[in-house]
N, C-alpha and C. Protein backbone atom coordinates (compact mmCIF):
# COMPACT_ATOMS: atom_id res chain seq x y z
N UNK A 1 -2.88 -10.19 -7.28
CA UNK A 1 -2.48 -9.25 -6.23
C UNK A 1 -2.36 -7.86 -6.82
N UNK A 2 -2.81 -7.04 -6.31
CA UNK A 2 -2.86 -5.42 -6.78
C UNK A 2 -1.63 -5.14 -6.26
N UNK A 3 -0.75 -3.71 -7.39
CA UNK A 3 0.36 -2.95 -7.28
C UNK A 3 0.48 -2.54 -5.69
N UNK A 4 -0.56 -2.28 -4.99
CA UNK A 4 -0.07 -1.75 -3.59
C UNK A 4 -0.02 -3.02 -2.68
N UNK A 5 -0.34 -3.56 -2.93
CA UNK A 5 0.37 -4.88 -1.28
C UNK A 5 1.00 -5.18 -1.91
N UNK A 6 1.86 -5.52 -3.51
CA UNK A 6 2.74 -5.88 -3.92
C UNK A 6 4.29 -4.69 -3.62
N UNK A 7 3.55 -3.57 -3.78
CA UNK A 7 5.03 -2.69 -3.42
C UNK A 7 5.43 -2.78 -2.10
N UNK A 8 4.21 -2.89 -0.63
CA UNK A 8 4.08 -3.28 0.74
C UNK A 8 5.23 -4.30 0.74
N UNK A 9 4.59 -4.97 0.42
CA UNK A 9 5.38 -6.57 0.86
C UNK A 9 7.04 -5.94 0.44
N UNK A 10 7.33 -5.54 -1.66
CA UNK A 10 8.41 -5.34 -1.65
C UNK A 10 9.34 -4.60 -0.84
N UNK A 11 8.74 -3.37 -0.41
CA UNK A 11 10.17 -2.94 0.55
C UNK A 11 9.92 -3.31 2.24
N UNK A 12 8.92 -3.60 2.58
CA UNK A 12 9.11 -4.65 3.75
C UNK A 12 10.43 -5.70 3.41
N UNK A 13 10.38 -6.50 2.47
CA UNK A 13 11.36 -7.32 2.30
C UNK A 13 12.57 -6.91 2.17
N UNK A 14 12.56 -5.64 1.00
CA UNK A 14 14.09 -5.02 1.16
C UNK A 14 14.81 -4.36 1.99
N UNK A 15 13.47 -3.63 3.06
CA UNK A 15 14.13 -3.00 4.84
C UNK A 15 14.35 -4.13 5.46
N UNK A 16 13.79 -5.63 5.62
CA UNK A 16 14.08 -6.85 6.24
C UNK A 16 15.56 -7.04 5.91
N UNK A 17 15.89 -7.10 4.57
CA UNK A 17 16.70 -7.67 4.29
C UNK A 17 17.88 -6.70 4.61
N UNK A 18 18.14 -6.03 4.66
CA UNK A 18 19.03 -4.61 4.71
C UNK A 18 19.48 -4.78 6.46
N UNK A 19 17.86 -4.88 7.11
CA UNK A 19 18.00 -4.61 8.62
C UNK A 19 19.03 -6.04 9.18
N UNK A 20 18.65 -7.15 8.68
CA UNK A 20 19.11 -8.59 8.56
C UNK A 20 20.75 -8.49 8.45
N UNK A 21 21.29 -8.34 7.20
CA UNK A 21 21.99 -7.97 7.31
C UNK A 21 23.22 -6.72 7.87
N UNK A 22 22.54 -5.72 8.22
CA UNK A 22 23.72 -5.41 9.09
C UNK A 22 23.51 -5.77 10.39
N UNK A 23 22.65 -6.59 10.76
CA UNK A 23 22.74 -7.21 12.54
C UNK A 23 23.83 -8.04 12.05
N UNK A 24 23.66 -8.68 11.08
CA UNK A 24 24.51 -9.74 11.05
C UNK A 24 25.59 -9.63 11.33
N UNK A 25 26.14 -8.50 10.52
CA UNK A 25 27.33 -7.73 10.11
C UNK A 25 27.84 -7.30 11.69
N UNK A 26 27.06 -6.75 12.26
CA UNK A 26 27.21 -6.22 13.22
C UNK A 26 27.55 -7.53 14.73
N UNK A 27 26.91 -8.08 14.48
CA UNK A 27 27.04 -9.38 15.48
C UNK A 27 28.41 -10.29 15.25
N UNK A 28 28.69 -10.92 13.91
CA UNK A 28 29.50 -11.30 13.62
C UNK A 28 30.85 -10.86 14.28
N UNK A 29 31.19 -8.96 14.40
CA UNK A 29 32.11 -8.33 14.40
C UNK A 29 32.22 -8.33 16.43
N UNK A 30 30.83 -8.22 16.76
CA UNK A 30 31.02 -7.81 18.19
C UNK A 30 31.51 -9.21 18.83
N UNK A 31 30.74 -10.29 18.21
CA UNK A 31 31.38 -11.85 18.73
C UNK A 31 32.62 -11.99 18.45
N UNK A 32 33.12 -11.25 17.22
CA UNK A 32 34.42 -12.12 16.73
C UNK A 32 34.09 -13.65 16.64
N UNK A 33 33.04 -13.47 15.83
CA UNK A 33 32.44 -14.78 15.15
C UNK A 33 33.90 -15.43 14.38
N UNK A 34 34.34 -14.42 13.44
CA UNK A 34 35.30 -15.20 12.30
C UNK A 34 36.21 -15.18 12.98
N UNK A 35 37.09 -15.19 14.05
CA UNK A 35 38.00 -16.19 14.52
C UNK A 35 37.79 -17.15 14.97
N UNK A 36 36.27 -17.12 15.91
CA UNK A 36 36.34 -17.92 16.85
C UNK A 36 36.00 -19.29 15.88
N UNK A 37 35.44 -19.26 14.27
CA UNK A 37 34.78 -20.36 13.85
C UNK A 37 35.59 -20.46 12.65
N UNK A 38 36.94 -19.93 12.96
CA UNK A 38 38.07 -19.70 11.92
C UNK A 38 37.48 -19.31 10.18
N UNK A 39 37.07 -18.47 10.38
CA UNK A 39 36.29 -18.06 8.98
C UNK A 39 37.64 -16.99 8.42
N UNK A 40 37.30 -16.46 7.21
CA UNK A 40 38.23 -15.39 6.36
C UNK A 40 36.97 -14.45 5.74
N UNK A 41 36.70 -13.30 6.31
CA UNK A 41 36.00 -12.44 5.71
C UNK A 41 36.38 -11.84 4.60
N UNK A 42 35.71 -11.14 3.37
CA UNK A 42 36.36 -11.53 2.53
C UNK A 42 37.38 -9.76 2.57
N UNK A 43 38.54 -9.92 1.53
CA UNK A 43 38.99 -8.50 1.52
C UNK A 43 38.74 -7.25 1.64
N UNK A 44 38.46 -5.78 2.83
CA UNK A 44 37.72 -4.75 2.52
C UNK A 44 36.45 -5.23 3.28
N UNK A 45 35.93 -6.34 3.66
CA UNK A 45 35.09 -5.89 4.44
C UNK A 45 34.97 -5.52 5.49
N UNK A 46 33.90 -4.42 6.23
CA UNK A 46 34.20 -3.89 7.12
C UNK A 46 33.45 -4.88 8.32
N UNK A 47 33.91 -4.02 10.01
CA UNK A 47 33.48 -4.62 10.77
C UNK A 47 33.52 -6.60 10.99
N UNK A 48 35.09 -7.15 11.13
CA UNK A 48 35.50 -8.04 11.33
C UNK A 48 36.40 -8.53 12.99
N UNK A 49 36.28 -7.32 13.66
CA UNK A 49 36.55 -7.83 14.81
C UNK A 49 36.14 -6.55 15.50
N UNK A 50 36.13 -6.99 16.65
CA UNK A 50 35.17 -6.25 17.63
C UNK A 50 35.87 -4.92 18.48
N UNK A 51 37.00 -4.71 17.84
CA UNK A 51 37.50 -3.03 17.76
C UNK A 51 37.21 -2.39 16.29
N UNK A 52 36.64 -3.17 15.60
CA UNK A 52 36.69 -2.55 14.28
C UNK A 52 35.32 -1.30 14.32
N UNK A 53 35.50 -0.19 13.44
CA UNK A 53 34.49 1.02 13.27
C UNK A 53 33.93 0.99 12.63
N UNK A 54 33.00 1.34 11.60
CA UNK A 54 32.51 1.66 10.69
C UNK A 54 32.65 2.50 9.28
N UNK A 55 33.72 3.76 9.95
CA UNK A 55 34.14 4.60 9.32
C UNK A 55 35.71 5.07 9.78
N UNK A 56 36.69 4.22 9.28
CA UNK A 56 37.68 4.77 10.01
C UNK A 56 38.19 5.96 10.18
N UNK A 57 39.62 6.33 10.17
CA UNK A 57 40.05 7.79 10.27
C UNK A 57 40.16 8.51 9.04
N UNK A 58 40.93 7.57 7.93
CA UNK A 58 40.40 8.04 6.81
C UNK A 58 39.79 7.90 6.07
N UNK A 59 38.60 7.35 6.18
CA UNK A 59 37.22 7.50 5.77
C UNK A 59 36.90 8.93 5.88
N UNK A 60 36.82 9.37 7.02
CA UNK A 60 36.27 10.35 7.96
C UNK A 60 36.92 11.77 7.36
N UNK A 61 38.16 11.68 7.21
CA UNK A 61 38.84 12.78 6.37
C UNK A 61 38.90 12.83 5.02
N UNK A 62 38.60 11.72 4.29
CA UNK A 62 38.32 12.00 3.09
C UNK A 62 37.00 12.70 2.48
N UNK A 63 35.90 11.86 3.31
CA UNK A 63 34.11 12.33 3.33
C UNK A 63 34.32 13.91 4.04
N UNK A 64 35.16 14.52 4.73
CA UNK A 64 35.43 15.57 5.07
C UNK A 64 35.97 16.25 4.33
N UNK A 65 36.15 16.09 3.64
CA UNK A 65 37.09 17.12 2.24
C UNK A 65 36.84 17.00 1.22
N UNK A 66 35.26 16.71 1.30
CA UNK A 66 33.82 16.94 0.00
C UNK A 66 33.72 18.48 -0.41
N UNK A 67 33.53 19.63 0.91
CA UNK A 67 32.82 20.59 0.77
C UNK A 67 32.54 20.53 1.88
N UNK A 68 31.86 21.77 1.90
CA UNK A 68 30.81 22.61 3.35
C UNK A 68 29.52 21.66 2.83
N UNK A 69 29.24 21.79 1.85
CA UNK A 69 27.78 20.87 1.09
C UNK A 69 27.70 19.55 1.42
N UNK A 70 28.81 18.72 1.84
CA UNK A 70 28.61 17.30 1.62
C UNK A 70 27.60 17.18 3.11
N UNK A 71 28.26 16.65 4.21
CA UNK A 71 27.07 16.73 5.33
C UNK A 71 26.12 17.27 5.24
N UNK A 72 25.51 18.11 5.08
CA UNK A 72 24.61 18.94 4.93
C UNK A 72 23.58 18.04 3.90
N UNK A 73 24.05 17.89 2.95
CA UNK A 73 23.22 16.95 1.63
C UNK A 73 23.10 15.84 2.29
N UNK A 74 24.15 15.12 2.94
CA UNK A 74 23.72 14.16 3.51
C UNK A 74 22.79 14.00 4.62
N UNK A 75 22.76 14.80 5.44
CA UNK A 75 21.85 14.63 6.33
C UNK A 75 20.23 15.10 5.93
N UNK A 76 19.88 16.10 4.86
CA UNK A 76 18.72 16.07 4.51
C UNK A 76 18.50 14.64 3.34
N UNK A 77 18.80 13.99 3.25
CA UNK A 77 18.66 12.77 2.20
C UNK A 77 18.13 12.00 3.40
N UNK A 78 18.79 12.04 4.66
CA UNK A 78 18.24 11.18 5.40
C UNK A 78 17.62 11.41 6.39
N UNK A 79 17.01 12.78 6.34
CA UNK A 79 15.53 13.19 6.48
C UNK A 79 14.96 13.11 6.13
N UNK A 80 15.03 13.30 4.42
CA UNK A 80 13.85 12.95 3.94
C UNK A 80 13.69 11.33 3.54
N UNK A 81 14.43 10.47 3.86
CA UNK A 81 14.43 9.10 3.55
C UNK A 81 12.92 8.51 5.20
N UNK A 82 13.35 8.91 5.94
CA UNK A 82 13.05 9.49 7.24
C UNK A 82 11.35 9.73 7.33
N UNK A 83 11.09 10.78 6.74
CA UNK A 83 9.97 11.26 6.78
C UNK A 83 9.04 10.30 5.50
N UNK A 84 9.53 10.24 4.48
CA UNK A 84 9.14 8.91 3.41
C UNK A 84 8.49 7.59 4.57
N UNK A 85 9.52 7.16 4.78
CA UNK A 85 8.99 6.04 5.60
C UNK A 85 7.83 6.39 6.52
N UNK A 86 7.97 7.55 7.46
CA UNK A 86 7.10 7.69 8.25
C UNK A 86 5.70 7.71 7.47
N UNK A 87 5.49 8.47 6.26
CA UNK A 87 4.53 8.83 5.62
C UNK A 87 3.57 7.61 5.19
N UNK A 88 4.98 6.71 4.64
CA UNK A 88 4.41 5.06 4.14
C UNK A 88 3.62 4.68 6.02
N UNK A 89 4.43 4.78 6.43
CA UNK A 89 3.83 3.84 7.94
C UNK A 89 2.27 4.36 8.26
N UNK A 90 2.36 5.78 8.32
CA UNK A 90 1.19 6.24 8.41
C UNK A 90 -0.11 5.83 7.66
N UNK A 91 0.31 5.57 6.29
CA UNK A 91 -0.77 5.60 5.38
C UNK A 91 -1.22 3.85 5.24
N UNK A 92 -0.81 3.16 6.18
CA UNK A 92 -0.86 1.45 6.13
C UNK A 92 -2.02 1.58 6.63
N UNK A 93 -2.76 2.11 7.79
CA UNK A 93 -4.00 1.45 8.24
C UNK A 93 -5.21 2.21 7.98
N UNK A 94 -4.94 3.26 6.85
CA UNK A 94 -5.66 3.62 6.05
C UNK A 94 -6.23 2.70 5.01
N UNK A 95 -4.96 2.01 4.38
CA UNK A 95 -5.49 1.29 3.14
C UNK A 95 -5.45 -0.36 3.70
N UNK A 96 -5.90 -0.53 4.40
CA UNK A 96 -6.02 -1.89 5.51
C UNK A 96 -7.39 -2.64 4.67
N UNK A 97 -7.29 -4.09 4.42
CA UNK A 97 -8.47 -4.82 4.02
C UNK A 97 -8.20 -5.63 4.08
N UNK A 98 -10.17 -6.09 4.18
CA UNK A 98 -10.86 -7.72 5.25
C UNK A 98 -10.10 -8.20 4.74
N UNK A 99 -9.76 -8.66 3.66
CA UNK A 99 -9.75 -9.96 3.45
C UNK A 99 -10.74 -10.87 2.98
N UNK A 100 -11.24 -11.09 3.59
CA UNK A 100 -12.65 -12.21 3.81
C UNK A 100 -13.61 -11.34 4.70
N UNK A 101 -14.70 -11.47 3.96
CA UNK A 101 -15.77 -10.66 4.33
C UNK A 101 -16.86 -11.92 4.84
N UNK A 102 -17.38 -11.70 6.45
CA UNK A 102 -18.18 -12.36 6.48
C UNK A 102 -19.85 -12.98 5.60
N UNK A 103 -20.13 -13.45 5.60
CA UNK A 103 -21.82 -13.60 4.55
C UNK A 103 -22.84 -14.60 5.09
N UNK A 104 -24.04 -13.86 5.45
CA UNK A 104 -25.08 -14.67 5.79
C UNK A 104 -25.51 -13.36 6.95
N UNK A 105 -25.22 -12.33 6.81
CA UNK A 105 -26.03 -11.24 7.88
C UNK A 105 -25.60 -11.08 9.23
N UNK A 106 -25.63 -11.06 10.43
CA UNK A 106 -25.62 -11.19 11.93
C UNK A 106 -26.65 -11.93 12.78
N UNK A 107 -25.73 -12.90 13.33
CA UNK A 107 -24.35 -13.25 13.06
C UNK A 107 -24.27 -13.84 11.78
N UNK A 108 -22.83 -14.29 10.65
CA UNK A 108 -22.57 -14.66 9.55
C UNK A 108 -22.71 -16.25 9.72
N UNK A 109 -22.73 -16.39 8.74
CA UNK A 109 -23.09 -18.53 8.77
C UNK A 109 -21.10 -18.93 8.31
N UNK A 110 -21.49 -19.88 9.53
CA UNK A 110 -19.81 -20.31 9.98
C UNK A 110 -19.15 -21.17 9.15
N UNK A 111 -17.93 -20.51 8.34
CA UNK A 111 -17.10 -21.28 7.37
C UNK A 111 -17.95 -20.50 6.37
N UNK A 112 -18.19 -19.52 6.25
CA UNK A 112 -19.26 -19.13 4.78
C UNK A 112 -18.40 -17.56 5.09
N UNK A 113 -17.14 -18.00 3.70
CA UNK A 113 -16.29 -16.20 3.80
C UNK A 113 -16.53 -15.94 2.23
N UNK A 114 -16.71 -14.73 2.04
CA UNK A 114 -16.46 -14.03 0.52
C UNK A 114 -14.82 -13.29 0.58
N UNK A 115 -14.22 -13.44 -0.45
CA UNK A 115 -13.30 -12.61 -0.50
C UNK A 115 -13.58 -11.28 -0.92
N UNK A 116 -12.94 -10.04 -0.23
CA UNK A 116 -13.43 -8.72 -0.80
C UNK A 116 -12.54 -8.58 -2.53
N UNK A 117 -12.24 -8.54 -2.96
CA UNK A 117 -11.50 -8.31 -4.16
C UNK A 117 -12.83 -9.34 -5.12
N UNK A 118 -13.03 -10.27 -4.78
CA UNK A 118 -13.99 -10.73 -5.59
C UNK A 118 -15.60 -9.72 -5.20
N UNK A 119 -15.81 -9.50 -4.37
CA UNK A 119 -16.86 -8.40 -4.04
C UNK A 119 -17.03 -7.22 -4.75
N UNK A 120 -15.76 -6.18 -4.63
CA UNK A 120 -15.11 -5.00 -4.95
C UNK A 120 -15.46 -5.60 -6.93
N UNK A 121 -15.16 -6.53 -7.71
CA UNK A 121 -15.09 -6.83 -8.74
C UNK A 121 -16.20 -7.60 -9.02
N UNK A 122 -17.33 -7.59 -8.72
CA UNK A 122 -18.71 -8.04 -9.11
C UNK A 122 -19.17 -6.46 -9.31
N UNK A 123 -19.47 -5.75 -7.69
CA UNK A 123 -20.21 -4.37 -8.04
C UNK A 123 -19.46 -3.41 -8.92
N UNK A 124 -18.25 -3.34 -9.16
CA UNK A 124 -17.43 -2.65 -10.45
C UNK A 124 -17.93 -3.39 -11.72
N UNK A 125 -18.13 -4.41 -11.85
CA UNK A 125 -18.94 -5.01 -13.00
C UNK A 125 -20.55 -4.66 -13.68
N UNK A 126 -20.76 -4.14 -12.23
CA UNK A 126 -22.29 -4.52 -12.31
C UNK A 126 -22.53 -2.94 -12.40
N UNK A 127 -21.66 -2.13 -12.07
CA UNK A 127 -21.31 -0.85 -11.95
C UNK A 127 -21.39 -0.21 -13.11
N UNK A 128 -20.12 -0.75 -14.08
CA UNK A 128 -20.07 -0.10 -15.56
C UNK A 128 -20.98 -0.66 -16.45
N UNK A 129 -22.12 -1.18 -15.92
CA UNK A 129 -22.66 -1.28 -16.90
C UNK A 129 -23.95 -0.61 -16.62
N UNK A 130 -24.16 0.45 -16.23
CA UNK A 130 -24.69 1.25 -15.38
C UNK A 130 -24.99 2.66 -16.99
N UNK A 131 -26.26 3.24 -16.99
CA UNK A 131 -26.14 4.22 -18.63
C UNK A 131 -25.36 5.24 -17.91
N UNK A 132 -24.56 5.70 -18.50
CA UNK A 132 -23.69 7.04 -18.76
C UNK A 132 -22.06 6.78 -17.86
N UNK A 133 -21.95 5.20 -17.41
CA UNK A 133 -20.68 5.04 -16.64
C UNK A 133 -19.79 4.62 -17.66
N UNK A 134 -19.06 5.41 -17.71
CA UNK A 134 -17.55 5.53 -18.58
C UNK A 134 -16.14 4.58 -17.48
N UNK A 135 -16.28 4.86 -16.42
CA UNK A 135 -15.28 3.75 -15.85
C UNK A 135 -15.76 3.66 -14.42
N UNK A 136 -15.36 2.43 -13.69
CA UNK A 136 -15.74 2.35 -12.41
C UNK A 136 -14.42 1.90 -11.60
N UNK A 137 -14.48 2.48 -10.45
CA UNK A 137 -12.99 1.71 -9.47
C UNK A 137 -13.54 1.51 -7.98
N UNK A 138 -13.57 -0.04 -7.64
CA UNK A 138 -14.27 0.20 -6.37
C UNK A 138 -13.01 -1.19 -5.23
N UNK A 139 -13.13 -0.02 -3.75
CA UNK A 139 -12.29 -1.02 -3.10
C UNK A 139 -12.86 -1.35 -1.93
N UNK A 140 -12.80 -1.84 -1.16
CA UNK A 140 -12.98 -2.34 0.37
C UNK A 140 -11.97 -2.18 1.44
N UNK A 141 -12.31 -1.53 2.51
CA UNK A 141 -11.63 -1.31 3.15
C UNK A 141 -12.04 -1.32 4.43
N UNK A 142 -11.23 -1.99 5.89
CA UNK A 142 -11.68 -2.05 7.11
C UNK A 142 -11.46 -3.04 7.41
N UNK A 143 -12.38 -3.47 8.82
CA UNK A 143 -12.14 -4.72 9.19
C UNK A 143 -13.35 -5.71 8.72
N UNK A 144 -12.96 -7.29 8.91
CA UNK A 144 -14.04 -7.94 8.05
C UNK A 144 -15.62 -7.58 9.02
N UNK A 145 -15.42 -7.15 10.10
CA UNK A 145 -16.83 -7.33 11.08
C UNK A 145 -17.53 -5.62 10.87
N UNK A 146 -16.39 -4.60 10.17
CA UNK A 146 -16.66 -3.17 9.75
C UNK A 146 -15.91 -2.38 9.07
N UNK A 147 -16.58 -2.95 7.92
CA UNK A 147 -15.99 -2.89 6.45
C UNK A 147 -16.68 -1.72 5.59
N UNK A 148 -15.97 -0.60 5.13
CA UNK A 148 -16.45 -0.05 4.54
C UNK A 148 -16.38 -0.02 2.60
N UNK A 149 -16.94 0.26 1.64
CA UNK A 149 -17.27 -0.03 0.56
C UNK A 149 -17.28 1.31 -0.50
N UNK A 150 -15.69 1.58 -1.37
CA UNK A 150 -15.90 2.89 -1.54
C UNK A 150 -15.88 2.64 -3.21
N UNK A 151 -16.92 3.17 -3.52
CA UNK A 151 -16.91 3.23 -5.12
C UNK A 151 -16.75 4.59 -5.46
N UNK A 152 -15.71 4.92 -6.92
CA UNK A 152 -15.84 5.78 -7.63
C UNK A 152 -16.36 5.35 -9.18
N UNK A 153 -17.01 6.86 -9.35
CA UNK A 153 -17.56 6.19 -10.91
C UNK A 153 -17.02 7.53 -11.71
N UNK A 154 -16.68 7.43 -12.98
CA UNK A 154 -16.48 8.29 -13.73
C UNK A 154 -17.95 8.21 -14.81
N UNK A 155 -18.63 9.52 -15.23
CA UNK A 155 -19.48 9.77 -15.73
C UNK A 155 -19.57 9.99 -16.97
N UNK A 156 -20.12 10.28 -18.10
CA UNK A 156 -19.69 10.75 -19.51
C UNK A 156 -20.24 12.18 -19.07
N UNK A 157 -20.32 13.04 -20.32
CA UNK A 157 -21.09 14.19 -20.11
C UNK A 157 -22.45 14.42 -19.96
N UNK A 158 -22.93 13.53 -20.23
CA UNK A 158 -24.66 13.50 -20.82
C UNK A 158 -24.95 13.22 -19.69
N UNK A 159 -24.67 12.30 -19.16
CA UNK A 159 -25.08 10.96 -17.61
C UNK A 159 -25.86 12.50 -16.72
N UNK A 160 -26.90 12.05 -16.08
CA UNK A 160 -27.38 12.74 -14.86
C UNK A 160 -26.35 12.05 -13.21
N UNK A 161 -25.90 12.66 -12.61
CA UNK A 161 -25.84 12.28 -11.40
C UNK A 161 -26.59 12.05 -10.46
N UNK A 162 -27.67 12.75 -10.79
CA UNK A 162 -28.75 12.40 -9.77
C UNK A 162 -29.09 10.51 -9.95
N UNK A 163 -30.00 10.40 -11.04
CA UNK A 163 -29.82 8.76 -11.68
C UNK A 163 -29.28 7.69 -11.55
N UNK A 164 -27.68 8.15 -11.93
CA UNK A 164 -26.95 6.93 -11.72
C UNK A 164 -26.60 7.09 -10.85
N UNK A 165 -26.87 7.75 -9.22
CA UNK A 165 -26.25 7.15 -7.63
C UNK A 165 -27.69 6.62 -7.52
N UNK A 166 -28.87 7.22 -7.84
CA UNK A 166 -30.07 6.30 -7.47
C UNK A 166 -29.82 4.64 -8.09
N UNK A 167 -29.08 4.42 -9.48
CA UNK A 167 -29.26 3.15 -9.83
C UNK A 167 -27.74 2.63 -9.53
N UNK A 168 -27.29 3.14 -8.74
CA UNK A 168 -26.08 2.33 -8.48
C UNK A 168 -26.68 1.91 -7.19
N UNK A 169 -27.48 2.40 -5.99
CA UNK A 169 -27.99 2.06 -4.81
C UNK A 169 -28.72 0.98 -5.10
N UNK A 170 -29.54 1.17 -6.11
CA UNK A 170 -30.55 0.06 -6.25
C UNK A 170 -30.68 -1.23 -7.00
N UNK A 171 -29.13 -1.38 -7.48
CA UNK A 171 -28.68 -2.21 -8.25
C UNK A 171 -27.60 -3.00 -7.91
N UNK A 172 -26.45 -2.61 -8.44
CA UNK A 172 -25.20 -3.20 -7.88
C UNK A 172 -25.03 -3.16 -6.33
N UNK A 173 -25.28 -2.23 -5.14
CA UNK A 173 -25.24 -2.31 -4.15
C UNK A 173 -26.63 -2.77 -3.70
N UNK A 174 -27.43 -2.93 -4.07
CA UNK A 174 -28.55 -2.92 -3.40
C UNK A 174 -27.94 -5.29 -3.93
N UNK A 175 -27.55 -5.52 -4.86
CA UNK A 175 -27.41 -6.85 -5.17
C UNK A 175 -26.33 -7.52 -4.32
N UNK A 176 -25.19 -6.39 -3.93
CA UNK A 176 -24.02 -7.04 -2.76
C UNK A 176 -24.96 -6.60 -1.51
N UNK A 177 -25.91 -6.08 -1.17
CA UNK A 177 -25.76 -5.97 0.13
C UNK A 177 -26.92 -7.40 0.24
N UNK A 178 -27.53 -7.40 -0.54
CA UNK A 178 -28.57 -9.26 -1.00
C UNK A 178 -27.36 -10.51 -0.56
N UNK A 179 -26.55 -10.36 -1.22
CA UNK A 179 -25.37 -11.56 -1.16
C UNK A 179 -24.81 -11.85 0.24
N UNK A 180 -24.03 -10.96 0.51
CA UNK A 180 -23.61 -10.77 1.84
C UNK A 180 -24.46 -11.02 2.82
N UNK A 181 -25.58 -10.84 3.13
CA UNK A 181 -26.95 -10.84 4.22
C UNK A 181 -26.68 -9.28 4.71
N UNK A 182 -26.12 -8.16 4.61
CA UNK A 182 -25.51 -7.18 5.04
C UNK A 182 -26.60 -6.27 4.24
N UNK A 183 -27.81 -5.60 4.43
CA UNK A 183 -28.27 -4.64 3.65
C UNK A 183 -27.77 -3.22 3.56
N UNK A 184 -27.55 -2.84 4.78
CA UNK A 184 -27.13 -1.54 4.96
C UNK A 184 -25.64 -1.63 5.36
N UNK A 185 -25.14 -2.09 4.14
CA UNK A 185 -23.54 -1.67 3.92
C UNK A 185 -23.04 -0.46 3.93
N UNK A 186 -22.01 -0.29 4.75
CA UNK A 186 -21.09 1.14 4.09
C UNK A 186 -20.39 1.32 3.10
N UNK A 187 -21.56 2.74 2.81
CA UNK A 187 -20.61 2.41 1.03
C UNK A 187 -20.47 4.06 1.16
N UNK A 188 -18.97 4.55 0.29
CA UNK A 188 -19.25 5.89 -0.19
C UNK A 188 -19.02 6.14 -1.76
N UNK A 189 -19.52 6.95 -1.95
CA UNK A 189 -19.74 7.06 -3.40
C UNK A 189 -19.26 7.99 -3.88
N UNK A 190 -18.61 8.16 -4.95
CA UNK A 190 -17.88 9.62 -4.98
C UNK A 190 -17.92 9.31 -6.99
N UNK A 191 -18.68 10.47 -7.14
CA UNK A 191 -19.00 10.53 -9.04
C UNK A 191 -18.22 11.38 -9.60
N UNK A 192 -17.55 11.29 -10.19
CA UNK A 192 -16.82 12.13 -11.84
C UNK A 192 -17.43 12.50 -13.08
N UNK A 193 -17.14 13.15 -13.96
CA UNK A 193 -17.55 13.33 -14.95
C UNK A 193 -16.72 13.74 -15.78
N UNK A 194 -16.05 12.97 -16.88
CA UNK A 194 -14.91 12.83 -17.67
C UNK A 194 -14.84 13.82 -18.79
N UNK A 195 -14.12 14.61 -18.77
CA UNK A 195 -13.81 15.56 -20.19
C UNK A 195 -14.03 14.82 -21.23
N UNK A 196 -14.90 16.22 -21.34
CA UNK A 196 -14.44 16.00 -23.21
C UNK A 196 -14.04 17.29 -24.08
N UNK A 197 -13.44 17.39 -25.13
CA UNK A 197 -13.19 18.56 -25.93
C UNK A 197 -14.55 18.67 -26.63
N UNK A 198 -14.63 20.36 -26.41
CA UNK A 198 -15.75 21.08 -26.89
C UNK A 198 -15.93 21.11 -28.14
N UNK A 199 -16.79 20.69 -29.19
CA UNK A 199 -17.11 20.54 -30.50
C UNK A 199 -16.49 21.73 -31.22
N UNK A 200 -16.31 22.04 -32.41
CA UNK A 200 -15.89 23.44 -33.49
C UNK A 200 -17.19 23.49 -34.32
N UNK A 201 -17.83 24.55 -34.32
CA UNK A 201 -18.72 24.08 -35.41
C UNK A 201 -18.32 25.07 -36.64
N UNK A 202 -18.53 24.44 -37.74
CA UNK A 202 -17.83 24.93 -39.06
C UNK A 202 -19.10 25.22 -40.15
């Protein structure tokens, strides 16, 4: 599993778990769960019966006699906590993938799936070994029925660009779009060309 559906999943789980618990918290207190099922919440915790607040009176006057600064800090923390999330939400169906990529052309031959990560890691294979490719990073992205195919390549200095997008077309992609039954895949291609420090001559 790659670092980004692994961080996905992680704070999905830790906003689950957060959100989870204060319903709980919150339900517990509005039922007056712990009398009615004779429970003992434990010391200090808040929200145990269903006049209880969140922040009592002196809560409220103590967090009040921070500064002019304290609210203020607080409420941009949770703007920008705010706008974070929104940013993450936004950027999810950007980085969205098949999964399972159909194979056998249109229509695909039924029960016959490729996984894209094994796809994405054949033409990155088939990629760096390509003359003048110094590194390759390639992902998949879309849906499995319109899927697009984005390779980057980093170049050395010498490498022509013209060349190696002709032999990356006619090779590694020209060999996944063979596999798949898919010839005219979407692919974009985007080339680098990696520093180097300029010689001294002595």
């Amino acid at each position: 599993m790659t670092p980004r559906p692994v961080l996905n999943r992680s704070l999905l789980a830790l906003t689950g778990l957060v959100l989870l618990g204060g319903g709980l918290l919150i339900l517990f207190a509005g039922l007056d769960l712990y009398r009615r099922l004779g429970l003992s919440p434990p010391a200090g915790w808040p929200l145990t019966a269903p006049g209880d607040v969140l922040l009592g009176t002196a809560d409220r006057v103590r967090w009040s006699h921070q500064g002019w600064w304290w609210w203020p800090a607080v409420i941009a923390a949770l703007v920008l906590v705010a706008l974070l999330a929104l940013w993450w939400l936004l950027a999810q169906p950007g980085r969205r993938r098949p999964g399972a990529l159909p194979v056998g052309g249109t229509p695909p031959q039924e029960g016959v799936e490729l996984r894209d990560r094994a796809l994405s890691d054949a033409i990155a294979s088939e990629a760096a070994a390509l003359p003048g490719v110094e590194h390759t990073a390639v992902r998949i992205t879309g849906r499995p029925s319109r899927f697009r195919t984005h390779v980057s390549l980093t170049l050395t200095p010498q490498a022509a660009p013209g060349d190696t997008l002709g032999a990356l077309c006619e090779g590694p992609l020209h060999t996944a779009g063979r596999s798949t039954g898919i010839p005219d895949m979407p692919t974009e291609a985007r080339l680098h060309v990696a520093r180097h420090r300029a010689r001294r001559a002595q």
